[in-house]
N, C-alpha and C. Protein backbone atom coordinates (compact mmCIF):
# COMPACT_ATOMS: atom_id res chain seq x y z
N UNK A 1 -2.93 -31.69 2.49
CA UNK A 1 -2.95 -30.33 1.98
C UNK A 1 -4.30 -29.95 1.43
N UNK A 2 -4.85 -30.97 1.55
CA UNK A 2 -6.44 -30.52 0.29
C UNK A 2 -6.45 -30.43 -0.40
N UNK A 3 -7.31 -29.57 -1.57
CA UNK A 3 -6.91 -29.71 -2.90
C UNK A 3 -7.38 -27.86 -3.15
N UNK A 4 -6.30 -26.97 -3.14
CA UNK A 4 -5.49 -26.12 -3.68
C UNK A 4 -5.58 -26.10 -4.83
N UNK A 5 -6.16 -24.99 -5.12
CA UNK A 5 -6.52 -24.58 -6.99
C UNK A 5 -5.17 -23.63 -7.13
N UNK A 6 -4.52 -23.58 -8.48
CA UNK A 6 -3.90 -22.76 -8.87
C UNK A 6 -3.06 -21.58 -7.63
N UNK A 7 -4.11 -20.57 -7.95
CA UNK A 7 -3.76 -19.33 -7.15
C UNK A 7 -3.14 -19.58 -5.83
N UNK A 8 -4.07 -20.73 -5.30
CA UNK A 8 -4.08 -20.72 -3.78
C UNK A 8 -2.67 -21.20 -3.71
N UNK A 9 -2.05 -22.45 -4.22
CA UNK A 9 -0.87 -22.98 -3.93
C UNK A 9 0.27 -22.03 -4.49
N UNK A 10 0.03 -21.14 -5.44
CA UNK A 10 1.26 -20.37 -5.47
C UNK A 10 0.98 -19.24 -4.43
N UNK A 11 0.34 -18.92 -3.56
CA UNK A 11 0.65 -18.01 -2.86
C UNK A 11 0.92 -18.76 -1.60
N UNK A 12 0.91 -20.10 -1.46
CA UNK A 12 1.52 -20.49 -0.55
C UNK A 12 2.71 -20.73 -0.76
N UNK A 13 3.29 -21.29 -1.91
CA UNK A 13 4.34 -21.58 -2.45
C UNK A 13 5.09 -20.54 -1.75
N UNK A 14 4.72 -19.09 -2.45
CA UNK A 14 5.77 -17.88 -2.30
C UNK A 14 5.58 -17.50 -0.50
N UNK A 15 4.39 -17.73 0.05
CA UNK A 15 4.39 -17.26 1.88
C UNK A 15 5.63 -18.25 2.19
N UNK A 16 5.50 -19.56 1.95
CA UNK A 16 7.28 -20.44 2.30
C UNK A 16 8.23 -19.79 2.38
N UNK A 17 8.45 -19.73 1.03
CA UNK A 17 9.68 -19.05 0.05
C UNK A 17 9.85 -17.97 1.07
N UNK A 18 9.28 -16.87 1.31
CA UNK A 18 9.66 -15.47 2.34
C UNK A 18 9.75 -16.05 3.50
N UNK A 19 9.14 -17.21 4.23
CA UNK A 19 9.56 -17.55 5.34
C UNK A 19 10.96 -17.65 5.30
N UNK A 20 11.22 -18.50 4.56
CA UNK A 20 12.71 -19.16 4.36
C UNK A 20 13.56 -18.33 4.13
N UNK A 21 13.60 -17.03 3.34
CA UNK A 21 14.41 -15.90 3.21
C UNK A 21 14.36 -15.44 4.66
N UNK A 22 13.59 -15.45 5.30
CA UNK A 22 14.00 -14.57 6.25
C UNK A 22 14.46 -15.22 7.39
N UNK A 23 14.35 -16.59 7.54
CA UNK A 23 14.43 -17.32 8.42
C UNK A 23 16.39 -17.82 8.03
N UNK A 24 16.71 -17.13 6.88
CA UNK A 24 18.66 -17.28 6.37
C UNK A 24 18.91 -16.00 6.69
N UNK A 25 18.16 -15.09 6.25
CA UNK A 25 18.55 -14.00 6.82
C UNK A 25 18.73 -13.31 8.17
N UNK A 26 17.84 -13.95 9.38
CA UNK A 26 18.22 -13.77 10.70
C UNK A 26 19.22 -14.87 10.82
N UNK A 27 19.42 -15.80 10.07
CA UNK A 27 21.09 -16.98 10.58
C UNK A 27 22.16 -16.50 10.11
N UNK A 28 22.53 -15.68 8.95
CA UNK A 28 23.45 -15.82 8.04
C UNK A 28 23.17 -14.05 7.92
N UNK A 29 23.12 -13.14 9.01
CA UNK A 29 23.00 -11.90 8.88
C UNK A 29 24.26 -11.03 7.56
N UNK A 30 23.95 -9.88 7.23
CA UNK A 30 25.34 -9.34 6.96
C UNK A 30 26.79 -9.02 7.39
N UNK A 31 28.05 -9.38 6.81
CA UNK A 31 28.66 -8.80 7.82
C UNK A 31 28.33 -7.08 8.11
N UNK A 32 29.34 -6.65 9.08
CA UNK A 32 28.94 -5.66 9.76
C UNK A 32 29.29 -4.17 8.60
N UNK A 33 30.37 -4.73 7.94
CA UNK A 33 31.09 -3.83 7.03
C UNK A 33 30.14 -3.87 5.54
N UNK A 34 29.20 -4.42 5.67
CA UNK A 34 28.51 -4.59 4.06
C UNK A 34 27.46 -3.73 3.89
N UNK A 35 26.70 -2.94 5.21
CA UNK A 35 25.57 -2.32 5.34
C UNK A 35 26.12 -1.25 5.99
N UNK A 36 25.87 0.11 5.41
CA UNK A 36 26.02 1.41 6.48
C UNK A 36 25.18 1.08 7.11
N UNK A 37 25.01 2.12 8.64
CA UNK A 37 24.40 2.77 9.63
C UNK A 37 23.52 4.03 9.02
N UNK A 38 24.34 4.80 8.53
CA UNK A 38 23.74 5.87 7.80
C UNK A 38 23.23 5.98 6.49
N UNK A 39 22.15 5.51 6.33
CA UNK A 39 21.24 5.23 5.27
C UNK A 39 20.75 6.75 4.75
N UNK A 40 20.78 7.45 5.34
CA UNK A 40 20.66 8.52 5.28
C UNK A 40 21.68 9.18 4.09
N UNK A 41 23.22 9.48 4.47
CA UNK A 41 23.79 10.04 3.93
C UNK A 41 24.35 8.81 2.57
N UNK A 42 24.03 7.77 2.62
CA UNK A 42 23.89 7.11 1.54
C UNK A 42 23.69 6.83 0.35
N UNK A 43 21.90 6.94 0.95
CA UNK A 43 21.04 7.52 -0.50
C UNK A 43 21.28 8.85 -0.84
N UNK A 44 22.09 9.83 -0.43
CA UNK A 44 22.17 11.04 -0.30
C UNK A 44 21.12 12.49 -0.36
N UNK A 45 20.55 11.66 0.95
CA UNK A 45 19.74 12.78 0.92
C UNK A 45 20.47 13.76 2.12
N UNK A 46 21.44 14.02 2.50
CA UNK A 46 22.22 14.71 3.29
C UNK A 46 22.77 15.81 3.01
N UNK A 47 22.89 15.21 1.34
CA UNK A 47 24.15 15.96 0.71
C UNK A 47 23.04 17.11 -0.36
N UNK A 48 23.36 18.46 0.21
CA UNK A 48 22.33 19.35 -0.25
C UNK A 48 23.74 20.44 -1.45
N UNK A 49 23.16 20.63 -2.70
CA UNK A 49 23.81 21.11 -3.38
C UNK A 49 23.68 22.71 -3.30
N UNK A 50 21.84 23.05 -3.58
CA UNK A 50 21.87 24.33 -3.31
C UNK A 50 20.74 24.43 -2.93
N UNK A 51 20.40 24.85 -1.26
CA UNK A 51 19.42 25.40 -0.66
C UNK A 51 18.31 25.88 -0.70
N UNK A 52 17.22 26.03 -1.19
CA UNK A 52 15.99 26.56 -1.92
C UNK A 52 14.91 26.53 -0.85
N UNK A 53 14.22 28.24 -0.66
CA UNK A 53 13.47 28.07 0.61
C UNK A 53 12.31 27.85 0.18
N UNK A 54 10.95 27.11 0.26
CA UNK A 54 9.70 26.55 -0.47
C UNK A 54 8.90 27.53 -0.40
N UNK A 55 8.21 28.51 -1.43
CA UNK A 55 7.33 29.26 -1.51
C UNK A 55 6.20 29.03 -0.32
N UNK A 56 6.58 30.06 0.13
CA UNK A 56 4.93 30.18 1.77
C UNK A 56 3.82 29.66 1.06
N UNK A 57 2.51 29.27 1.35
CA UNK A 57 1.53 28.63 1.46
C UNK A 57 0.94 28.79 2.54
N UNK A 58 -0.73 29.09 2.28
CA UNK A 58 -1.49 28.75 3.36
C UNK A 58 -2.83 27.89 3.06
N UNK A 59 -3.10 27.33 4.02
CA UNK A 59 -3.89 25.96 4.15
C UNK A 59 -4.35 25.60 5.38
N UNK A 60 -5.66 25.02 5.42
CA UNK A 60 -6.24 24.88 6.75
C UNK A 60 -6.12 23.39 7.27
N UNK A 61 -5.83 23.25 8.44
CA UNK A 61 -5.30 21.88 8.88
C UNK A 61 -6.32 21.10 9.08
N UNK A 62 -6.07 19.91 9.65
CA UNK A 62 -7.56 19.07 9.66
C UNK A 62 -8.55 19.09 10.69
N UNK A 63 -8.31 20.38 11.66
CA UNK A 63 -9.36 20.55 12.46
C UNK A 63 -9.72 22.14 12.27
N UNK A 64 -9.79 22.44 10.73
CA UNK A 64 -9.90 23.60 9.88
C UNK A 64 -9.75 25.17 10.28
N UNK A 65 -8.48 25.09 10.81
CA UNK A 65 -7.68 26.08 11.36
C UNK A 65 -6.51 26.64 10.23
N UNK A 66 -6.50 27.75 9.83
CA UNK A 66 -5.34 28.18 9.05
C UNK A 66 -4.13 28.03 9.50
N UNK A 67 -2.86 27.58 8.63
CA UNK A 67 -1.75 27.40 8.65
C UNK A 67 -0.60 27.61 7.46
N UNK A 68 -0.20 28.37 8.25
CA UNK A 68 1.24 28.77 6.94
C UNK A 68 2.18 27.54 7.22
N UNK A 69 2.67 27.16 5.82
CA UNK A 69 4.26 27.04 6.09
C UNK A 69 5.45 27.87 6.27
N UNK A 70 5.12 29.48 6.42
CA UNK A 70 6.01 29.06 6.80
C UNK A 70 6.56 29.51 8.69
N UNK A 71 5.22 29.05 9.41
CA UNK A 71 5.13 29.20 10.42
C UNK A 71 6.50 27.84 11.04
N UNK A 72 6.50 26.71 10.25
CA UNK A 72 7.57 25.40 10.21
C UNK A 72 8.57 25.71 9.99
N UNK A 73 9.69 27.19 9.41
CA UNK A 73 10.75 27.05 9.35
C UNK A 73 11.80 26.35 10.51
N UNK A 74 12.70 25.97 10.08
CA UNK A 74 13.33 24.85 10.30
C UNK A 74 13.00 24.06 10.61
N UNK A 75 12.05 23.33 10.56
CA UNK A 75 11.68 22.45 11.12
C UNK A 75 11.57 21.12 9.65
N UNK A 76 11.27 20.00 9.88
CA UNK A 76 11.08 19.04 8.56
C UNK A 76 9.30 18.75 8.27
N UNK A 77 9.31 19.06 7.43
CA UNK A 77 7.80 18.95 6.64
C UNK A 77 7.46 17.94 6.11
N UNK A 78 6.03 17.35 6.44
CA UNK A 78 6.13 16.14 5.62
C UNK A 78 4.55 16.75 5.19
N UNK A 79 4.62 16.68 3.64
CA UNK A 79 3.50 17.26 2.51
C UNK A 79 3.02 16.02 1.95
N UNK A 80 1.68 15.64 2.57
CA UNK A 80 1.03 14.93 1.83
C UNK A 80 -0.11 15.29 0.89
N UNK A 81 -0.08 14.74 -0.10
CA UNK A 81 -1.18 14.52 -0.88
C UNK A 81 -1.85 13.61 -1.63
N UNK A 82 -3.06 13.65 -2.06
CA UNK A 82 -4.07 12.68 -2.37
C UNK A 82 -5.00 13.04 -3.42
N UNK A 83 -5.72 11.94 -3.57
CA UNK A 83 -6.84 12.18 -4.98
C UNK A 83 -7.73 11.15 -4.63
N UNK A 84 -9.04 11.43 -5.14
CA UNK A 84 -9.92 10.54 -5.02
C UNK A 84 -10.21 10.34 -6.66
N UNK A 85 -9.39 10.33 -7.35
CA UNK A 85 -9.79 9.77 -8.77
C UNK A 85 -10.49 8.42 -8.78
């Protein structure tokens, strides 16, 4: 093995350790009845109480072209944002 300071052997320790979890977990799967399919309506994000349409916005895309939202109705939005703090 060599000689493994501290750090090094516990992060091998734990790379094992996740081998081995996962290596019970593809043998010894769940049964079928213990895990939904629909992860979705689960966490409940399905289940909408009351409807709220997102204030329009405009913003230029990344090849600096203007864009509304709400040129996207119905459609699913994914709003990212960032910081360079």
């Amino acid at each position: 093995m060599g000689d493994l300071n501290g750090p090094q052997l516990k992060i091998k320790k734990i790379a094992i350790l996740l081998f081995v979890i996962g290596i019970a977990a593809a043998l010894f799967p769940f049964p079928s009845g213990a895990v939904s399919n629909d992860f979705l309506s689960d966490a409940g994000f399905l289940e909408y109480k009351e409807k709220k349409r997102a204030p329009d916005f405009h913003l230029k895309d990344s090849e600096d072209n203007p864009t509304r939202l709400d040129a996207y109705r119905g459609k699913i939005v994914l709003l990212y944002f960032w910081t360079t703090w």
